[in-house]
PDB file of N, CA and C in Angstrom:
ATOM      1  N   UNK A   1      -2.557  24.913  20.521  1.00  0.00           N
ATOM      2  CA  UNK A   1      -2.658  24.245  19.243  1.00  0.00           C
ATOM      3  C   UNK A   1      -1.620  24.845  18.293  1.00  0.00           C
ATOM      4  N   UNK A   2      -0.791  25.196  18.874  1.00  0.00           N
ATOM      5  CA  UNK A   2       0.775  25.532  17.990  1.00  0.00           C
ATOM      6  C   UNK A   2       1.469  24.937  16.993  1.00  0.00           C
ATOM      7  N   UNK A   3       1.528  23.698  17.397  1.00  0.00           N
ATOM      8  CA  UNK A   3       2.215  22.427  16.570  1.00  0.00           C
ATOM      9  C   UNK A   3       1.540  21.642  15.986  1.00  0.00           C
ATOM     10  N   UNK A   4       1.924  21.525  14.991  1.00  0.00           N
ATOM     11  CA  UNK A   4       1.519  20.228  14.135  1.00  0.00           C
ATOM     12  C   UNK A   4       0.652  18.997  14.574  1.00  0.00           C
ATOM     13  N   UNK A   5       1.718  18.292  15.762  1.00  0.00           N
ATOM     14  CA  UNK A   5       1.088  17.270  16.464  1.00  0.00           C
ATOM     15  C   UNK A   5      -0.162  17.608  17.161  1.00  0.00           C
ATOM     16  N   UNK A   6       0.113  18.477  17.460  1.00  0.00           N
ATOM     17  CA  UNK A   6      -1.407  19.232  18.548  1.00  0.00           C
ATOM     18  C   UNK A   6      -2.317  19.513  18.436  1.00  0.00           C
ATOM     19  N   UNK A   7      -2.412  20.119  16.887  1.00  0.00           N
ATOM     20  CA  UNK A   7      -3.779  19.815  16.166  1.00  0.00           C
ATOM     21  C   UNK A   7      -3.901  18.713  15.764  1.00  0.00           C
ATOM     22  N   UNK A   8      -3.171  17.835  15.170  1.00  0.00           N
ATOM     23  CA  UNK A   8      -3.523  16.330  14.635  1.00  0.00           C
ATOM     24  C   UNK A   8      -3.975  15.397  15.738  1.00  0.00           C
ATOM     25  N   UNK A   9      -3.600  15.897  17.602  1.00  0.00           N
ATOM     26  CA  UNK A   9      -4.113  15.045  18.256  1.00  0.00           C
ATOM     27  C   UNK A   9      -5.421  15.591  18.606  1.00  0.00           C
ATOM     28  N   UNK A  10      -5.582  16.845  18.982  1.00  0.00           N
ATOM     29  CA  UNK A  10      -7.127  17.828  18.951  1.00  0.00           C
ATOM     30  C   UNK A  10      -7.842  17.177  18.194  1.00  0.00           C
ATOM     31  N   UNK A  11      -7.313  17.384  16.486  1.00  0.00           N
ATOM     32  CA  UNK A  11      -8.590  16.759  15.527  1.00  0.00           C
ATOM     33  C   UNK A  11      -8.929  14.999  15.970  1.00  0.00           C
ATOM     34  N   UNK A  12      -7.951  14.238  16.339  1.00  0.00           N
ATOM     35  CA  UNK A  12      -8.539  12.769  15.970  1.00  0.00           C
ATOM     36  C   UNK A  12      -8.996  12.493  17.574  1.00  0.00           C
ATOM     37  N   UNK A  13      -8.721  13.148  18.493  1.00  0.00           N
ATOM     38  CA  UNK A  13      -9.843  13.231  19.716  1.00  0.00           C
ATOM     39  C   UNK A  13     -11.101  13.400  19.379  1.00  0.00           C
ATOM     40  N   UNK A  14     -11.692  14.741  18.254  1.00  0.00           N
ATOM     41  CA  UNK A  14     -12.647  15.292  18.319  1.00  0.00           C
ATOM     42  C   UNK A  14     -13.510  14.486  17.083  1.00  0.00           C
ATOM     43  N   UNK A  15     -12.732  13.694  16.376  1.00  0.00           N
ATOM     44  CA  UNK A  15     -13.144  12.731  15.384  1.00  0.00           C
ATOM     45  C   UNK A  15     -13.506  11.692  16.252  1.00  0.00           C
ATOM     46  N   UNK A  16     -13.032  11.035  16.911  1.00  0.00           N
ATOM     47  CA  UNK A  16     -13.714   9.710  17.801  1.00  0.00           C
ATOM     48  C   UNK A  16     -14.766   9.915  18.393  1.00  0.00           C
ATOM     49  N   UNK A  17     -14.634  11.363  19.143  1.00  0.00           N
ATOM     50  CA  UNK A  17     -15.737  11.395  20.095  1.00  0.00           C
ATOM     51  C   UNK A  17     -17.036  11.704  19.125  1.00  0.00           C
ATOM     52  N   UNK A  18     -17.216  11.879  17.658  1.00  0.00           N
ATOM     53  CA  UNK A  18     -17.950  12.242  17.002  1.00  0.00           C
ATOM     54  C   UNK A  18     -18.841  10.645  16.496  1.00  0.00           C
ATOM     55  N   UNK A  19     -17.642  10.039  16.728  1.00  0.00           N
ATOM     56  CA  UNK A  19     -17.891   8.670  16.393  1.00  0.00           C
ATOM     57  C   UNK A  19     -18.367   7.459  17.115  1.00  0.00           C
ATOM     58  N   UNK A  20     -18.296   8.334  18.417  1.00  0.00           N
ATOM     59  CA  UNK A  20     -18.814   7.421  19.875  1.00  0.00           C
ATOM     60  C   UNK A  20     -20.027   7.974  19.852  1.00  0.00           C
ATOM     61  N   UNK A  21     -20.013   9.084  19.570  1.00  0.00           N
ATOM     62  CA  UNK A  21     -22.007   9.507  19.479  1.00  0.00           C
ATOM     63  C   UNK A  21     -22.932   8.752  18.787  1.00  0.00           C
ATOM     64  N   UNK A  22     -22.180   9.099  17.218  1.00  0.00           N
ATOM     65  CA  UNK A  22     -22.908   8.412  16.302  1.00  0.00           C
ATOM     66  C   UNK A  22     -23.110   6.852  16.458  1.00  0.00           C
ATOM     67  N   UNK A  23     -22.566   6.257  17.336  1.00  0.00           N
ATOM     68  CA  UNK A  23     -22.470   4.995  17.435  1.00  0.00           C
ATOM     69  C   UNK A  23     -23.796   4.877  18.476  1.00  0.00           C
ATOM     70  N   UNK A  24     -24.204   5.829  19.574  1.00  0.00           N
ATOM     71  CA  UNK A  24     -24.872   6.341  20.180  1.00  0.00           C
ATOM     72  C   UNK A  24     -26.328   6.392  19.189  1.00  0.00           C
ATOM     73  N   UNK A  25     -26.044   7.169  18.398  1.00  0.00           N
ATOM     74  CA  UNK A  25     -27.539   7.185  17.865  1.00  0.00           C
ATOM     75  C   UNK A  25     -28.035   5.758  17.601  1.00  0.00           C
ATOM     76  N   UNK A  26     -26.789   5.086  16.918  1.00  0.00           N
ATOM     77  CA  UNK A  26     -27.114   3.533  15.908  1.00  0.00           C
ATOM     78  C   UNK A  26     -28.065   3.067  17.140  1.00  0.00           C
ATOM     79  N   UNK A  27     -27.731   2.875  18.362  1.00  0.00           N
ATOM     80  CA  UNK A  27     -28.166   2.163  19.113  1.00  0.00           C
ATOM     81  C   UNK A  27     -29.515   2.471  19.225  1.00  0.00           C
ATOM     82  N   UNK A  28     -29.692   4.242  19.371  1.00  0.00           N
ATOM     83  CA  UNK A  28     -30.895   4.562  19.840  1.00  0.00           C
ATOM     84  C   UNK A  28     -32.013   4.475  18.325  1.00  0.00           C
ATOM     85  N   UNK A  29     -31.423   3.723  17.090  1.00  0.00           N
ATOM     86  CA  UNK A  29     -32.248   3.778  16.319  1.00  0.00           C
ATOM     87  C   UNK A  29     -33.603   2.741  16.611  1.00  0.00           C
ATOM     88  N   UNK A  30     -32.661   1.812  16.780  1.00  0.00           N
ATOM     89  CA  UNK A  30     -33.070   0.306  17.664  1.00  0.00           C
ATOM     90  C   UNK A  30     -34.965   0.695  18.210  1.00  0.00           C
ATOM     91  N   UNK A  31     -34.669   1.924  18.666  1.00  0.00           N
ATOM     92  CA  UNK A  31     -35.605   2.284  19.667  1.00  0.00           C
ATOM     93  C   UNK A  31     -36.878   2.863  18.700  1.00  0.00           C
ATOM     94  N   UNK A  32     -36.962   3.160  18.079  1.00  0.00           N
ATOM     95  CA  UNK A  32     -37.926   4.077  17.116  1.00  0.00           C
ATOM     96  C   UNK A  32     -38.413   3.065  15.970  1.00  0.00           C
ATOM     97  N   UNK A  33     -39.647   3.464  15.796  1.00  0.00           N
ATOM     98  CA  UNK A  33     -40.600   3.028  14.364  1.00  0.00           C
ATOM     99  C   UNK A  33     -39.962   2.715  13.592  1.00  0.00           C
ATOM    100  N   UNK A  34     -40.823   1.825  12.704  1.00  0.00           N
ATOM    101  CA  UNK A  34     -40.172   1.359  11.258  1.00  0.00           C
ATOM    102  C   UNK A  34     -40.116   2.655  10.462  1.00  0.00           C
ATOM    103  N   UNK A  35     -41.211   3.516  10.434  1.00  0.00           N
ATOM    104  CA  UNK A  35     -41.125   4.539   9.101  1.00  0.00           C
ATOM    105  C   UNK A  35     -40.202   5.224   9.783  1.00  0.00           C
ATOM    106  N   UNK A  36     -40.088   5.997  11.298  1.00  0.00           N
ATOM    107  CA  UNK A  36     -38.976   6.579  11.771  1.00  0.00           C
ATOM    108  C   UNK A  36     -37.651   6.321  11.587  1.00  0.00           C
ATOM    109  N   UNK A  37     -37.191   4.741  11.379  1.00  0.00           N
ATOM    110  CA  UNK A  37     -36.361   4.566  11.327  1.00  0.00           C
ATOM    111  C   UNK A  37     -35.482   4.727  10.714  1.00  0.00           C
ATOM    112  N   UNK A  38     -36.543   4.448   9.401  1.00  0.00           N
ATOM    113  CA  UNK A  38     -36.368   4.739   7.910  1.00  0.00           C
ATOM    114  C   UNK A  38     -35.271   6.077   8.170  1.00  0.00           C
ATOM    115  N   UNK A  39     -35.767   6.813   8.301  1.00  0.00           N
ATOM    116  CA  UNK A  39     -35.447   8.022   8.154  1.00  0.00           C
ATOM    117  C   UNK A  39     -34.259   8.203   8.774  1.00  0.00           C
ATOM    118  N   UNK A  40     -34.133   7.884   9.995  1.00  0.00           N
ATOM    119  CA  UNK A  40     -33.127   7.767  10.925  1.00  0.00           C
ATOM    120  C   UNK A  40     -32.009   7.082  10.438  1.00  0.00           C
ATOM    121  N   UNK A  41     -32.103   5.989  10.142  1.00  0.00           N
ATOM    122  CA  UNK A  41     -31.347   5.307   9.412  1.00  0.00           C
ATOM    123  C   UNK A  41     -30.377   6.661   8.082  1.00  0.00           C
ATOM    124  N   UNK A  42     -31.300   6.707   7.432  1.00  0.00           N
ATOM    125  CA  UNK A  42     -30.861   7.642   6.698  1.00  0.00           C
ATOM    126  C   UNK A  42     -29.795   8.874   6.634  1.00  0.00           C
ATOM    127  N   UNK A  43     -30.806   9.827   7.715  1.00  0.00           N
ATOM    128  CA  UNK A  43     -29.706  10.717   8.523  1.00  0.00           C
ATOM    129  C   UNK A  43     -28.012  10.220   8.708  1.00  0.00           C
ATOM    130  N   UNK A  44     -28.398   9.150   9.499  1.00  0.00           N
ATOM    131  CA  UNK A  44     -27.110   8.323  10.434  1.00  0.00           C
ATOM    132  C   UNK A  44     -26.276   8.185   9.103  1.00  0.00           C
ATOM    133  N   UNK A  45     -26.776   7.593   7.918  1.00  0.00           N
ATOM    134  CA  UNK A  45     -26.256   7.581   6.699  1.00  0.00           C
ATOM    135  C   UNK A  45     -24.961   8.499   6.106  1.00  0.00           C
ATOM    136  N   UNK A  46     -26.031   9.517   6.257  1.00  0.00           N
ATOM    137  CA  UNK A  46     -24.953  10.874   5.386  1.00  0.00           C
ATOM    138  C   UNK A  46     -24.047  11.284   6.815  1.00  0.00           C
ATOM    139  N   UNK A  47     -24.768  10.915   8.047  1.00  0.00           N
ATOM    140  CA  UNK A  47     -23.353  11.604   8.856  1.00  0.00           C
ATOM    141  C   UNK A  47     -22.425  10.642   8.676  1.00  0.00           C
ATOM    142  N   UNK A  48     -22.506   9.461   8.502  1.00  0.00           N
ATOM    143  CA  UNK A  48     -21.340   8.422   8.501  1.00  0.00           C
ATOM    144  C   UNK A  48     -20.415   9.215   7.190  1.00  0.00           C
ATOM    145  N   UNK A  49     -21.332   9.259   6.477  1.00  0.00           N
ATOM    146  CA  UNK A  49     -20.192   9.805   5.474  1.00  0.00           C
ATOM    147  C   UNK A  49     -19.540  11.048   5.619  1.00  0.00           C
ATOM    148  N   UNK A  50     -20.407  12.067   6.123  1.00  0.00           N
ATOM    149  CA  UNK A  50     -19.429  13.086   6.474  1.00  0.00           C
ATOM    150  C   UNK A  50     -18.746  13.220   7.335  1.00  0.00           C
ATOM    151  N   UNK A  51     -18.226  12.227   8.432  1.00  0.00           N
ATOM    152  CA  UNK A  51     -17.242  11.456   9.123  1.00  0.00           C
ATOM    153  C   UNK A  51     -16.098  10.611   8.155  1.00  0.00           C
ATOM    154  N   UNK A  52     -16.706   9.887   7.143  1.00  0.00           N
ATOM    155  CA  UNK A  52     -15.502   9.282   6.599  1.00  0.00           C
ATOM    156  C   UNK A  52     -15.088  10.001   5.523  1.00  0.00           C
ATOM    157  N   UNK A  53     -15.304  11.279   5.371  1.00  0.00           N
ATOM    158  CA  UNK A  53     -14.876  12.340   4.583  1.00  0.00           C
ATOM    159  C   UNK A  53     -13.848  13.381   5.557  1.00  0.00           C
ATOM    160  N   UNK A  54     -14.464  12.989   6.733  1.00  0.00           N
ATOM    161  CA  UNK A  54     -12.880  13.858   7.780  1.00  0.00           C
ATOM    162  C   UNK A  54     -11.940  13.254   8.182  1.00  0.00           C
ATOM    163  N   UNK A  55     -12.255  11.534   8.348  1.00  0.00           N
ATOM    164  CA  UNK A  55     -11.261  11.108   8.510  1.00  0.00           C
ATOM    165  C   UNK A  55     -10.464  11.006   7.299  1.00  0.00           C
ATOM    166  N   UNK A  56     -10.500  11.142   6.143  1.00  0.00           N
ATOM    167  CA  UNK A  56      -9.602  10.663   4.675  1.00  0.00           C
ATOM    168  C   UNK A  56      -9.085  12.403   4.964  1.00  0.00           C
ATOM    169  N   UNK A  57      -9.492  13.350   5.120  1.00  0.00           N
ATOM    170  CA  UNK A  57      -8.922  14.442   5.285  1.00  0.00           C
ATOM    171  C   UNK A  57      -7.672  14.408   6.649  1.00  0.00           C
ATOM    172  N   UNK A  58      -8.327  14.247   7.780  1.00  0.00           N
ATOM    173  CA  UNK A  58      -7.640  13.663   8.416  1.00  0.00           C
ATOM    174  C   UNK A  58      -5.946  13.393   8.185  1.00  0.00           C
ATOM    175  N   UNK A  59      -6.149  12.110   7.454  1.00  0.00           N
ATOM    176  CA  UNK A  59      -5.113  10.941   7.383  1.00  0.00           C
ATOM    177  C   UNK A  59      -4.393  11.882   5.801  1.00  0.00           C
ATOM    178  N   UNK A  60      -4.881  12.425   5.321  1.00  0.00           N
ATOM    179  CA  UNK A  60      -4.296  13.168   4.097  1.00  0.00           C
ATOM    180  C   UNK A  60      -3.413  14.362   5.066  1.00  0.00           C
ATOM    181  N   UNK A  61      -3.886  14.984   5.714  1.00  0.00           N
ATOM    182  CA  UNK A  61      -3.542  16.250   6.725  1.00  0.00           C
ATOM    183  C   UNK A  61      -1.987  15.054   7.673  1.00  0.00           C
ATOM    184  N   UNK A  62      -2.513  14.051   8.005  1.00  0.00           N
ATOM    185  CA  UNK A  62      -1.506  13.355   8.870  1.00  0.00           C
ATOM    186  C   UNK A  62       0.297  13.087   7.886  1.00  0.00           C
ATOM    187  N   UNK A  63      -0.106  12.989   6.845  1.00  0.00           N
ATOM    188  CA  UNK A  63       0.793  12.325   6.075  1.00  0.00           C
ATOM    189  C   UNK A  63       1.011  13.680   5.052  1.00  0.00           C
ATOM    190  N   UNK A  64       0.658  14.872   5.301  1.00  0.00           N
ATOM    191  CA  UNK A  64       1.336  15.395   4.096  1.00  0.00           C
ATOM    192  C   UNK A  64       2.473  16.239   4.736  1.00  0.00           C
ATOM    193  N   UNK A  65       3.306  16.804   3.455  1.00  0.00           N
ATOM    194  CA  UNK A  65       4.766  17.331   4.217  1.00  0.00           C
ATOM    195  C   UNK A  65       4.408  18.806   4.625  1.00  0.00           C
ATOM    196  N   UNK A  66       5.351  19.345   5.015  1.00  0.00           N
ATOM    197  CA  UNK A  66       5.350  20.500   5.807  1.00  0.00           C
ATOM    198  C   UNK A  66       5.114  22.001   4.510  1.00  0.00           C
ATOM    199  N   UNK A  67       5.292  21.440   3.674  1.00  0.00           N
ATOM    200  CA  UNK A  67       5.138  22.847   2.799  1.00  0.00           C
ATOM    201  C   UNK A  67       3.681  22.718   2.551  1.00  0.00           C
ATOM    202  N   UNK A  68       2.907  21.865   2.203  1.00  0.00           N
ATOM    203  CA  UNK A  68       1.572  21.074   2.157  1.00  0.00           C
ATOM    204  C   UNK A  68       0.720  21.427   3.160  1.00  0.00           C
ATOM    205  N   UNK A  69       1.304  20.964   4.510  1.00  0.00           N
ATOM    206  CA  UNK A  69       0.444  20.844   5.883  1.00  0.00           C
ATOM    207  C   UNK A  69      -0.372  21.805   5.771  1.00  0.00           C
ATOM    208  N   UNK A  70      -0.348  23.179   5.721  1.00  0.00           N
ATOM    209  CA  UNK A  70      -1.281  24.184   6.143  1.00  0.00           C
ATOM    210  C   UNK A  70      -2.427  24.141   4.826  1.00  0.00           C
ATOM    211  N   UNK A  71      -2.341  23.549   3.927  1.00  0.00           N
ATOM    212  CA  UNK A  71      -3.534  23.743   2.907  1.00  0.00           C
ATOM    213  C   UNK A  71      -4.531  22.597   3.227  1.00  0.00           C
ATOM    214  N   UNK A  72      -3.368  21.434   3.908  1.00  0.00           N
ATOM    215  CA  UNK A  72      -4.558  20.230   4.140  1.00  0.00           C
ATOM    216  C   UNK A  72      -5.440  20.566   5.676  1.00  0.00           C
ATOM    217  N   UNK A  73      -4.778  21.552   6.624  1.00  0.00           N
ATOM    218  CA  UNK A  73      -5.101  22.070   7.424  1.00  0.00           C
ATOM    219  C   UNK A  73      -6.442  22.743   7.683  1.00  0.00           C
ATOM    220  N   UNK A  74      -6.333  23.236   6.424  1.00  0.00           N
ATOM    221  CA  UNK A  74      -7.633  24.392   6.012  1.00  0.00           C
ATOM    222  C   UNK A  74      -9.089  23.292   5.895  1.00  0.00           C
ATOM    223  N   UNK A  75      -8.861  22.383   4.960  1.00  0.00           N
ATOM    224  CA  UNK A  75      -9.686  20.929   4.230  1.00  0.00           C
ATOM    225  C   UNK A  75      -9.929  20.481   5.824  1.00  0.00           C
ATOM    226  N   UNK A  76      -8.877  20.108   6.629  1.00  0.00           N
ATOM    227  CA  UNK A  76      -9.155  19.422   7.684  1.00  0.00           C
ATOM    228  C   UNK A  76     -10.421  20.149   8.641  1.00  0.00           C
ATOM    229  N   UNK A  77     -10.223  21.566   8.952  1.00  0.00           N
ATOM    230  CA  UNK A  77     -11.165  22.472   9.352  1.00  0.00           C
ATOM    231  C   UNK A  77     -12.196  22.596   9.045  1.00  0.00           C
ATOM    232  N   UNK A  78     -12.165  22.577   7.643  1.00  0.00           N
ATOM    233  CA  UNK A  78     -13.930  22.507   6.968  1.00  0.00           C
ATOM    234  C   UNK A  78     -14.369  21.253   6.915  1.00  0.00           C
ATOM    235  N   UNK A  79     -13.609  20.100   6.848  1.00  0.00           N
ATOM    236  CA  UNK A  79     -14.520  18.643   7.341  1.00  0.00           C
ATOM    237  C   UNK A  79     -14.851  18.922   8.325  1.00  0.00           C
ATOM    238  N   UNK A  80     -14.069  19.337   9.632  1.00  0.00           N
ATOM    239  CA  UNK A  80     -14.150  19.287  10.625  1.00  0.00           C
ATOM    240  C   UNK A  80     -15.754  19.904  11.071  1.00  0.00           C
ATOM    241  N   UNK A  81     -15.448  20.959  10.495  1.00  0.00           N
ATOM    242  CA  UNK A  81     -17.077  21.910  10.992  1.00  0.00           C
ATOM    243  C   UNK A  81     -18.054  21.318  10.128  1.00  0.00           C
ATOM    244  N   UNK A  82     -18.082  20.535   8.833  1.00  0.00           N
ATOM    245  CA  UNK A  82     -19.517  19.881   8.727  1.00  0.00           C
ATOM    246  C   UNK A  82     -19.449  19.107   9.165  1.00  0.00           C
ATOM    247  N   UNK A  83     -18.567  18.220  10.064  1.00  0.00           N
ATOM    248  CA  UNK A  83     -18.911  16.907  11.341  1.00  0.00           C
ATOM    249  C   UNK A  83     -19.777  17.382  12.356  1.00  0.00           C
ATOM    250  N   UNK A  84     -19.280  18.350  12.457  1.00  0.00           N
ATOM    251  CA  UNK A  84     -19.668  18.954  13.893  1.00  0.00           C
ATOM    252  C   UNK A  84     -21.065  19.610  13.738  1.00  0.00           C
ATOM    253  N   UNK A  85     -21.326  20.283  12.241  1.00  0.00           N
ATOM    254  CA  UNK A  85     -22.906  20.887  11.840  1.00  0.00           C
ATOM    255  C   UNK A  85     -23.790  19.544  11.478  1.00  0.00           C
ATOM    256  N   UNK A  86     -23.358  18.486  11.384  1.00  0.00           N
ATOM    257  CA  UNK A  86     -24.533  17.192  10.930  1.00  0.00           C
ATOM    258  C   UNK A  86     -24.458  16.660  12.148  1.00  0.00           C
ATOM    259  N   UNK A  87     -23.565  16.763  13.476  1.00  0.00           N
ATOM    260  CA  UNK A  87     -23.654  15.880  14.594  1.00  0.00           C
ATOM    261  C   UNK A  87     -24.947  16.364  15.350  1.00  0.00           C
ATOM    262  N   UNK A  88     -24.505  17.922  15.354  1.00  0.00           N
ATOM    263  CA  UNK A  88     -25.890  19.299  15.907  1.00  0.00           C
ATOM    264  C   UNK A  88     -27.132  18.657  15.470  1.00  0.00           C
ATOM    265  N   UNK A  89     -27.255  18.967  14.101  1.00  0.00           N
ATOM    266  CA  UNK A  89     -28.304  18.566  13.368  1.00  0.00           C
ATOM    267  C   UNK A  89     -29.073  17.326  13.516  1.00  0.00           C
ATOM    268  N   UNK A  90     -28.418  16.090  13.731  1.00  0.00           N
ATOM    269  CA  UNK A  90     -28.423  14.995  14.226  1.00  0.00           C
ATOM    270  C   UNK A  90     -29.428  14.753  15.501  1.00  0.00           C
ATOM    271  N   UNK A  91     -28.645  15.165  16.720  1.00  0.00           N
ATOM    272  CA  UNK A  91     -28.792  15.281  17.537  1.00  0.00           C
ATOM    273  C   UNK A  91     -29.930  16.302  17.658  1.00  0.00           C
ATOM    274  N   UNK A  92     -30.222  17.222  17.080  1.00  0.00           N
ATOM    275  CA  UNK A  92     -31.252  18.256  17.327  1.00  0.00           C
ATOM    276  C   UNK A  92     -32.810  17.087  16.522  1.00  0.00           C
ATOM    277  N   UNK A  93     -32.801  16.463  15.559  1.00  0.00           N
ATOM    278  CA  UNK A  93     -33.925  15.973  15.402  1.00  0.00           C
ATOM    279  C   UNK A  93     -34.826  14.371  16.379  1.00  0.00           C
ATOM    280  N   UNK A  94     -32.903  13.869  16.557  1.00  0.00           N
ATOM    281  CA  UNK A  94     -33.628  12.903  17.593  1.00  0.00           C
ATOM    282  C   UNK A  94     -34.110  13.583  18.893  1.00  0.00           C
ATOM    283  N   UNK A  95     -33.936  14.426  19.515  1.00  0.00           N
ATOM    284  CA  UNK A  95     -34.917  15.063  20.464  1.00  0.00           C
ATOM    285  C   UNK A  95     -36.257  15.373  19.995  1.00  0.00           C
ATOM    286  N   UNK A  96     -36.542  15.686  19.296  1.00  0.00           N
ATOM    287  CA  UNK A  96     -37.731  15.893  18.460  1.00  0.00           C
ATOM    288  C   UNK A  96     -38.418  15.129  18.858  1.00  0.00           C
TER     289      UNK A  96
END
């Protein structure tokens, strides 16, 4: 993960596959109670957003210049890890 490109292709791998899950849950909401759903629904809610808060980081990180890159780098990292702490989280209550 040396280059520029290499993290920008790392991150938007690890952004899709975050997004093929969650697409995963939508389905499995289908499956659960109305009041459950409720809720579920909900959850699925705020992770969507803290997905479309990594991708605008993302695409900010994609497009900024090289004196820039490493600060949007940092932003990109910390979206990155609350994608990845609400996917856990996510995933840890639908087993429940």
């Amino acid at each position: 993960m040396g280059t520029r490109e290499d993290y920008q292709a790392l991150m938007e791998k690890q952004l899709n596959e975050w997004k093929a899950q969650t697409e995963r849950f939508k389905a499995a909401a289908a499956q659960i109670e109305a009041h459950a759903k409720t809720q579920y629904e909900k959850n699925l809610e705020a992770l969507r957003a803290k997905q479309a808060e990594a991708w605008e980081s993302f695409y900010t990180l994609k497009s900024a210049n090289e004196s820039a890159w490493g600060q949007f780098k940092t932003h990109m990292d910390k979206a990155g890890q609350e994608v990845k702490a609400a996917v856990e989280q996510f995933a840890a209550k639908l087993k429940k």
